[in-house]
Structure formats: C-alpha cells, structure tokens
Protein backbone atom coordinates (compact mmCIF):
# COMPACT_ATOMS: atom_id res chain seq x y z
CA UNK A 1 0.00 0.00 0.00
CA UNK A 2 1.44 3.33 -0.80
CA UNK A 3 2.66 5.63 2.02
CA UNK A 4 -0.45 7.33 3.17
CA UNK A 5 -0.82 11.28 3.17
CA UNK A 6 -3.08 13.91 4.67
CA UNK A 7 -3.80 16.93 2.68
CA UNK A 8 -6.24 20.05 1.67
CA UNK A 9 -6.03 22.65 -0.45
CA UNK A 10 -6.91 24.82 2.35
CA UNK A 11 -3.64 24.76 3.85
CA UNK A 12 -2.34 27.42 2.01
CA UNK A 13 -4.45 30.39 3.62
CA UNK A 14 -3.00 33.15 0.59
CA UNK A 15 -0.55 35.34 2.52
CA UNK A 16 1.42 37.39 0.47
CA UNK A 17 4.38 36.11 -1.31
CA UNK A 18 6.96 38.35 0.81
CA UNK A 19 5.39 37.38 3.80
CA UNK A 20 7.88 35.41 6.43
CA UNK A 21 5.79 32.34 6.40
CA UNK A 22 6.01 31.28 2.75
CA UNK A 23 2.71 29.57 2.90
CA UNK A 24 2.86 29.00 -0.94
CA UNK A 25 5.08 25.70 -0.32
CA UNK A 26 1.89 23.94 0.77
CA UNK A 27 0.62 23.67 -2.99
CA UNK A 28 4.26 23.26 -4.47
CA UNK A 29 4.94 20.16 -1.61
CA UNK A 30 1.95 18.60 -3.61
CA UNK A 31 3.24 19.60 -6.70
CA UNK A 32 6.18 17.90 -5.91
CA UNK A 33 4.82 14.46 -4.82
CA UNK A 34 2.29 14.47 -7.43
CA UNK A 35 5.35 14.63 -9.83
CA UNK A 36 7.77 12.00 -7.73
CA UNK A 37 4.48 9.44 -7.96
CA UNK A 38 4.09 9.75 -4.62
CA UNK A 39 0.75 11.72 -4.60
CA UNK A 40 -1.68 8.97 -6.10
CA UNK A 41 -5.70 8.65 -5.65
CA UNK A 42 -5.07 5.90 -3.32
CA UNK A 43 -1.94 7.32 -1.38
CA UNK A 44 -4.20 11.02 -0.86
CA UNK A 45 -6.17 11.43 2.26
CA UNK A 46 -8.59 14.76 2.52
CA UNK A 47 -8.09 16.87 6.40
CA UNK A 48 -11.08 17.53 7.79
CA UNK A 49 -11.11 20.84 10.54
CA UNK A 50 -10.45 19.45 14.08
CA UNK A 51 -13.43 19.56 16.64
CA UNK A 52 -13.59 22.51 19.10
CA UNK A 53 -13.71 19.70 21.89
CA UNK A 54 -10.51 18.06 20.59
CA UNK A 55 -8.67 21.66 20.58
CA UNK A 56 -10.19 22.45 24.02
CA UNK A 57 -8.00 19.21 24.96
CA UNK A 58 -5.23 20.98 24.49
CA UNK A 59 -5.78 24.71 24.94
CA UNK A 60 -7.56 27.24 26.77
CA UNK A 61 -11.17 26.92 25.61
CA UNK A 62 -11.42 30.80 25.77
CA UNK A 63 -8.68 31.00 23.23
CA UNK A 64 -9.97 28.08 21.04
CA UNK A 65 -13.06 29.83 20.86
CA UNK A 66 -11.47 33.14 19.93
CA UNK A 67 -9.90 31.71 17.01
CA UNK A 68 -13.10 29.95 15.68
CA UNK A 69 -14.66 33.10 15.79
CA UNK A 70 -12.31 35.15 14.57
CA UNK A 71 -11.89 37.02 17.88
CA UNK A 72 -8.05 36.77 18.85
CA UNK A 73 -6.75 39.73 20.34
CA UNK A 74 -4.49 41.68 18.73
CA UNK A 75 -1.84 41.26 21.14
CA UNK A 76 -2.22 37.42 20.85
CA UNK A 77 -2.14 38.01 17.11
CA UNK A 78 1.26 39.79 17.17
CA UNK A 79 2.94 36.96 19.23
CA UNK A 80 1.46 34.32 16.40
CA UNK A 81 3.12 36.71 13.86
CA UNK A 82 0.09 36.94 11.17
CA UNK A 83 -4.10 38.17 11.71
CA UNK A 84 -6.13 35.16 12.54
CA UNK A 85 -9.07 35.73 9.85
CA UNK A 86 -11.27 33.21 8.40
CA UNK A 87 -8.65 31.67 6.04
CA UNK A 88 -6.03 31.21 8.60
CA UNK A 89 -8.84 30.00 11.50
CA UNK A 90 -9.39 27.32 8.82
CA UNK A 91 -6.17 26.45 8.15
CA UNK A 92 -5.50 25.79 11.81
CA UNK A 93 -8.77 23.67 12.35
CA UNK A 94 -7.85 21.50 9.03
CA UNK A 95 -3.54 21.52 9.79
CA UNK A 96 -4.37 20.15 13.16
CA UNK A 97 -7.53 17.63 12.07
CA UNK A 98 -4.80 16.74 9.45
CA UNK A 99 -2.50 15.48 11.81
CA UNK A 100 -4.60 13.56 14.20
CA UNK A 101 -6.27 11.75 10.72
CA UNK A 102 -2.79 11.05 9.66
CA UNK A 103 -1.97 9.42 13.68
CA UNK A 104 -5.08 7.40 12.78
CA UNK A 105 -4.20 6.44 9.55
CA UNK A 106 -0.46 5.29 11.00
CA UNK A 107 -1.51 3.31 14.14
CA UNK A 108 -3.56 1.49 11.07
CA UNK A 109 -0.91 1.10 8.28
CA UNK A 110 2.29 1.71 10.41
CA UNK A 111 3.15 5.10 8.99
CA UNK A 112 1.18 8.43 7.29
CA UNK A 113 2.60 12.07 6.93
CA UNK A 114 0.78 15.24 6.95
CA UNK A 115 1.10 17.79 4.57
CA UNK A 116 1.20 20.64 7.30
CA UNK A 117 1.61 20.53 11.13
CA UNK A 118 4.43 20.63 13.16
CA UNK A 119 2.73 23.95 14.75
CA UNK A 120 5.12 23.43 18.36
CA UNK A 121 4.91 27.03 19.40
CA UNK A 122 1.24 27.05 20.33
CA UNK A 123 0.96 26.66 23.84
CA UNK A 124 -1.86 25.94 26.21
CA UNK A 125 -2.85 29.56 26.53
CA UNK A 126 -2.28 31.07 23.09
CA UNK A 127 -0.52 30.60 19.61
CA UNK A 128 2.67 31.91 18.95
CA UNK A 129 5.29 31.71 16.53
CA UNK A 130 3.84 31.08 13.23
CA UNK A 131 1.55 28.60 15.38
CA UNK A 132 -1.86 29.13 16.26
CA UNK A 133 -3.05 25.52 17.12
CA UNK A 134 -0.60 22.89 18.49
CA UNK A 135 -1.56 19.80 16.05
CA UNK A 136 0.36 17.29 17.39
CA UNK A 137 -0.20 17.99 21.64
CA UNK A 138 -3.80 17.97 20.29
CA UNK A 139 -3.54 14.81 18.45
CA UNK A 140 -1.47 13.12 21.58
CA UNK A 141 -4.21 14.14 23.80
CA UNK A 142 -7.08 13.35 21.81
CA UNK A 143 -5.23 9.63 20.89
CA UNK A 144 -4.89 9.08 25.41
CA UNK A 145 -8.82 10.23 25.67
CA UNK A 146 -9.79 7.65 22.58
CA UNK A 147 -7.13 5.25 24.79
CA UNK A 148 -6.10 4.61 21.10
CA UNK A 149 -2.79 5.19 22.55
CA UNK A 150 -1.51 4.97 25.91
CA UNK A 151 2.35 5.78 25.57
CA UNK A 152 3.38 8.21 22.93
CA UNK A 153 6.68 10.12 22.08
CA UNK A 154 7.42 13.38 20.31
CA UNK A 155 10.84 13.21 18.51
CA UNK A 156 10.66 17.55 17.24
CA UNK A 157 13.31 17.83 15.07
CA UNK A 158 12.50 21.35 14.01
CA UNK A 159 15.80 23.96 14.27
CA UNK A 160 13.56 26.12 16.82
CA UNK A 161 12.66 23.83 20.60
CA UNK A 162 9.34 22.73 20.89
CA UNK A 163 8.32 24.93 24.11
CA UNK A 164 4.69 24.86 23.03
CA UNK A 165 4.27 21.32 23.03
CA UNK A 166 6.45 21.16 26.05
CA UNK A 167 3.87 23.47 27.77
CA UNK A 168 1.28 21.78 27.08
CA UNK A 169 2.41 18.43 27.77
CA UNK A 170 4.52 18.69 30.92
CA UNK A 171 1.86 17.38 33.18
CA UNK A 172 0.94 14.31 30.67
CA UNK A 173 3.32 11.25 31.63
CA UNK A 174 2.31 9.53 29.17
CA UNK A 175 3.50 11.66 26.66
CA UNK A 176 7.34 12.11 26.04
CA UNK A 177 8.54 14.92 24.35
CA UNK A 178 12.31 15.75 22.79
CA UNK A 179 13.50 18.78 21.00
CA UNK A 180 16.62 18.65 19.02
CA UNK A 181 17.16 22.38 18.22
CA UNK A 182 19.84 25.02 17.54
CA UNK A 183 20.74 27.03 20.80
CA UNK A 184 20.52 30.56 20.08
CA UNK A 185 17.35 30.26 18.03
CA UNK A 186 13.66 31.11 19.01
CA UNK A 187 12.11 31.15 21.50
CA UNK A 188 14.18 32.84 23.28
CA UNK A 189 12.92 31.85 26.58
CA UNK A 190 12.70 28.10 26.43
CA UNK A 191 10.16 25.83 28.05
CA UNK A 192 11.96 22.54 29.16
CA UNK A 193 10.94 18.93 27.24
CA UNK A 194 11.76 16.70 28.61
CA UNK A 195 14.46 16.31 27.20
CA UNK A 196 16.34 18.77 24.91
CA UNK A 197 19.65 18.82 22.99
CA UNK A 198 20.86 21.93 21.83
CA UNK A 199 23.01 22.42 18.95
CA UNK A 200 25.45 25.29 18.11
CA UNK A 201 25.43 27.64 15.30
CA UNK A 202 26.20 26.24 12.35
CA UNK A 203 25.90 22.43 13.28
CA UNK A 204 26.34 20.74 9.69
CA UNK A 205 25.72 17.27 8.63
CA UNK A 206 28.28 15.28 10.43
CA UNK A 207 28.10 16.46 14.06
CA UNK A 208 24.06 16.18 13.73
CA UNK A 209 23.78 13.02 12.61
CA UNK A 210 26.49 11.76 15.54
CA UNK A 211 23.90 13.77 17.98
CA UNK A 212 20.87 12.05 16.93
CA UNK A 213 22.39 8.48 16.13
CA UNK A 214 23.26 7.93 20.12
CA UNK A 215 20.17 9.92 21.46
CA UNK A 216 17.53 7.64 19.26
CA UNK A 217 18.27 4.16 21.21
CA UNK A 218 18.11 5.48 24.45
CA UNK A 219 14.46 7.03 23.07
CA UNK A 220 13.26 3.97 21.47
CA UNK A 221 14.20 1.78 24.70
CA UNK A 222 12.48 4.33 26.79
CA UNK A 223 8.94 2.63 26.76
CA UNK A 224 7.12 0.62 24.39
CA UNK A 225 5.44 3.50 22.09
CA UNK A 226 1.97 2.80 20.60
CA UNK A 227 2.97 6.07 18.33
CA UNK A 228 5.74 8.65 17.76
CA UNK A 229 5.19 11.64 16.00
CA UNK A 230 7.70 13.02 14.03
CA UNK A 231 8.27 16.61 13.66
CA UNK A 232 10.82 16.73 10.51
CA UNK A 233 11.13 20.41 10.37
CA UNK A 234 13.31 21.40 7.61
CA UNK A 235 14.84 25.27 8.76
CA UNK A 236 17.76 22.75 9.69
CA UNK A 237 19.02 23.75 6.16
CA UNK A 238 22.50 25.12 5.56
CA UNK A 239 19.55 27.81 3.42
CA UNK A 240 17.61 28.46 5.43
CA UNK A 241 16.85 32.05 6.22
CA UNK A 242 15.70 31.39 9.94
CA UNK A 243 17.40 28.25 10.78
CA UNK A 244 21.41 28.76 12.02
CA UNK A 245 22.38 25.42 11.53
CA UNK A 246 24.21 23.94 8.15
CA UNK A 247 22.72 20.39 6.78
CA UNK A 248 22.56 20.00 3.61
CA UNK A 249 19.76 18.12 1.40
CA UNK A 250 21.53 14.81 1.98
CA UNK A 251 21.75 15.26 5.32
CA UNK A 252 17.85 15.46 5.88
CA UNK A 253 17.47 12.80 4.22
CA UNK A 254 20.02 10.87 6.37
CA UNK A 255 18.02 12.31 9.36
CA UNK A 256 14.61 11.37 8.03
CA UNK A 257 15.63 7.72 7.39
CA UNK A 258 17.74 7.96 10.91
CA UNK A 259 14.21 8.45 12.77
CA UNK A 260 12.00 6.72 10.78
CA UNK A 261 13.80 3.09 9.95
CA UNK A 262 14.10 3.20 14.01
CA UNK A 263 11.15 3.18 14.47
CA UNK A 264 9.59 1.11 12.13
CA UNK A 265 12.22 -1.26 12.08
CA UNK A 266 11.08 -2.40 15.93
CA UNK A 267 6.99 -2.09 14.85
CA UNK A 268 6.18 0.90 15.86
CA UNK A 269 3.75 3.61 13.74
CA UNK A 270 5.12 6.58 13.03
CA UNK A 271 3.12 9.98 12.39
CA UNK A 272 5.11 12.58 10.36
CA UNK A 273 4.25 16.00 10.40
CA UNK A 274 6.09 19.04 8.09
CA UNK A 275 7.33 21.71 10.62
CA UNK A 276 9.65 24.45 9.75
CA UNK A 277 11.04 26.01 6.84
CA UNK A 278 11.43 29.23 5.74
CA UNK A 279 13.53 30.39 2.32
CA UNK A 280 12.55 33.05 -0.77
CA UNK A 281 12.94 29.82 -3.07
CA UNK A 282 10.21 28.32 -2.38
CA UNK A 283 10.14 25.44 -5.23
CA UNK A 284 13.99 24.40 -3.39
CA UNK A 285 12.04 24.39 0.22
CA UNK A 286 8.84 22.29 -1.43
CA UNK A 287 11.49 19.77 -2.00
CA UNK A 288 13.23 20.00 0.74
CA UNK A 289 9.68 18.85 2.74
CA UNK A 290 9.20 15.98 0.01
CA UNK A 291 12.53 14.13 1.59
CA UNK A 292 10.33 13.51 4.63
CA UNK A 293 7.66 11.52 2.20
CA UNK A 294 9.80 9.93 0.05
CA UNK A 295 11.46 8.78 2.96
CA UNK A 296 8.16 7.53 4.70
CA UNK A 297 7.32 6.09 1.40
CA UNK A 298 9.82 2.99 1.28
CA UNK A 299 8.87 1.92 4.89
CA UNK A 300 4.91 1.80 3.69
C-alpha cells in the first residue's frame, strides 16, 4: 500500500508572497509528490477541521473559541506573527484535524505524513510563533482520551525547541517529548521537554547526525510507544533564512531515514508532520519537505 498522506487545499491560507511564512510551499509540496508518484488517488487522504472539543484538549477553551470566531486579540495576534481571519482560523482547524487523521491512519498502516503541522509554538494559553493551534499535543491528547494510545513520544526535530508542546504536555506522563534544536534560536525563553539537545550555530551534517544516532536508542528503549510523532522540520538547512544550523539536502534525508527506519524497524507507527522552513525559493524548500515523504514512502 502506498505511504499514506493527509492533505487540503486549504492549507495554504494566501498570505502574500513576501510574507515570512512562505505559505505558498503547501501547494508546491503537492506539486512535488504528485510529480515523484508519490501523490496517487489511493496514497491522498482529505483533512477535515479538528473539533472545538478536541482543541479544548489541548488549549484554553477561551482561546480556542477566539480563534473559531475570529476574535483573537491583537496582542495574541502579534505573538502568532500573522491576523487570525477566516482563512487562517481554517487552516488551523484543518492543519491540526490533518494530523490527528494522519496518527489514525499510522496506528492502522504503520506510517502516514501530513502535509502541514508541526505547529510546536502554540501553547496551552495562546498561539505563537507562526503557530496558532498545536496539532500534534492535540492529536497526543485526543489519541490518550480515545485510549487509542496509551504511551506516545514526540521526537521535534524542528531547528527552533518545541516549548509549546512542552507546555502543554509537561503534566501528561504519558507523553514524552524531545526537542533537538539550535541554541541561540527562538524562542528565546525556552520551556523545558523533557528532554532537549541543543546544537550550536552552524551544526552541519556530520556532528548532527552523531547527535541524533546515540540519542535515538536510548528514546526507542524508553517505553514501548503505541505512536511517535515526528516533527521533521526542515529550517535545519545550511539555506535556510531562519534556521542557524548547516545540513545539507543529503543530510535530511540521512536524518529522516535515521528516525524513521528506528522506528519502524522495531513495529512501531510513526506519524510525520512538516514543521519548519522558511527560504525566498520556495520550489527548493517544497522539496526539501518531500525528503520527509519519500522517505516515509519505502517503509509503507
């Protein structure tokens, strides 16, 4: 069966082209599977918007209902970093129903990747970051209340730490969450996982990959997961205009298959989400978020 993968047009919610989130690589990822095969009829799974009683799992139901309605307060808004209008509400409903269809869809076929997600700076309280829900704390939470999962891990791989998933999930034991992130990046003020590794400026291929070969054992002998999900942020780039850190396209690809042959290798489903990446060249950063599916495809 091909490698299975959540989608909707409505992940692109139009921002300008100059804007710092380049939301146009949502339609050019597609593009780009569609034209590496990997984007079939049967392969292509349609998001749905997440219930307000999933998202209320997760965070404040005050703010979940502000940004249903459209309501978020302008102060909130500036710490997200974009308006929260009806596009992007949408987006954020669909991104995070996206990821807990793809969880399903993995516990079921042993592996599925979302087309968006990755949304770690969301916090109980508020968004933040780029993030206005937190798709995979929802999903974790909503997976425990379905007791369709009863030990789960978070390997975030994104350059910036996960502090909004850490937030949220600090009091959850049954949830384990690690960051692997460059030092001096945002946030600034960190919220502890627990457990973080933080990389230098300029990290490149080599040292990374050392890094994450020795930490992935001790993760997979941690507990017997029912699910990890599987933040493969790609600001990790040497091009990336955000990111500080130096891998190179081979590299993420070496880190994809790092994670995700763990994992599956030892039976256990894996749930892939986008994350990060931010560059003017956004056909070179589409691709750069294919690795993550061609990668997931030969373990389907």
């Amino acid at each position: 069966m091909p490698l299975q993968i959540v989608h909707h047009p409505d992940y692109d919610a139009g921002f300008a082209t100059n804007h710092r989130f380049p939301m146009s690589k949502y339609p050019l990822l597609m593009e780009t599977l569609h034209a590496r095969g990997l984007a079939g009829p049967e392969a292509l799974n349609t998001a749905e918007p997440a219930q307000a009683s999933w998202l209320k799992l997760a965070h404040a139901a005050d703010y979940v209902d502000q940004v249903i309605s459209c309501s978020v307060p302008e102060k909130i808004e500036r710490e997200i970093g974009f308006p929260v209008g009806p596009r992007v509400s949408l987006r954020a409903q669909l991104a995070t129903g996206g990821t807990i269809l793809a969880a399903r869809l993995a516990l079921r076929h042993g592996i599925a990747c979302n087309t968006a997600g990755g949304s770690h700076h969301a916090r109980r309280a508020h968004g933040a970051g780029f993030c206005t829900f937190n798709d995979v704390a929802v999903a974790s939470l909503v997976l425990l209340a379905e007791s369709a999962a009863q030990n789960i891990l978070v390997v975030d791989l994104d350059v910036h730490q996960g502090d909004g998933t850490a937030d949220i999930l600090s009091d959850e034991p049954r949830v384990f969450t690690f960051s692997m992130h460059g030092e001096r990046n945002y946030p600034v003020r960190k919220i502890a996982s627990d457990l973080d590794i933080a990389l230098p400026d300029g990290t490149g291929d080599v040292a990374y990959l050392e890094r994450l070969a020795a930490i992935l054992p001790e993760l997979s002998a941690r507990a017997h997961w029912d699910i990890v999900f599987y933040n493969a942020g790609v600001d990790v780039h040497a091009e990336d205009r955000l990111g500080r850190l130096a891998l190179s396209n081979d590299g993420l690809r070496a880190r994809d298959t790092m994670v995700i042959d763990r994992f599956r290798a030892i039976g256990i489903p894996v749930c892939g989400v986008i994350g990060g990446g931010y560059s003017t060249d956004v056909p070179a950063l589409a691709a750069r978020h294919a690795i993550l599916f061609e990668v997931a495809s030969g373990t389907a």
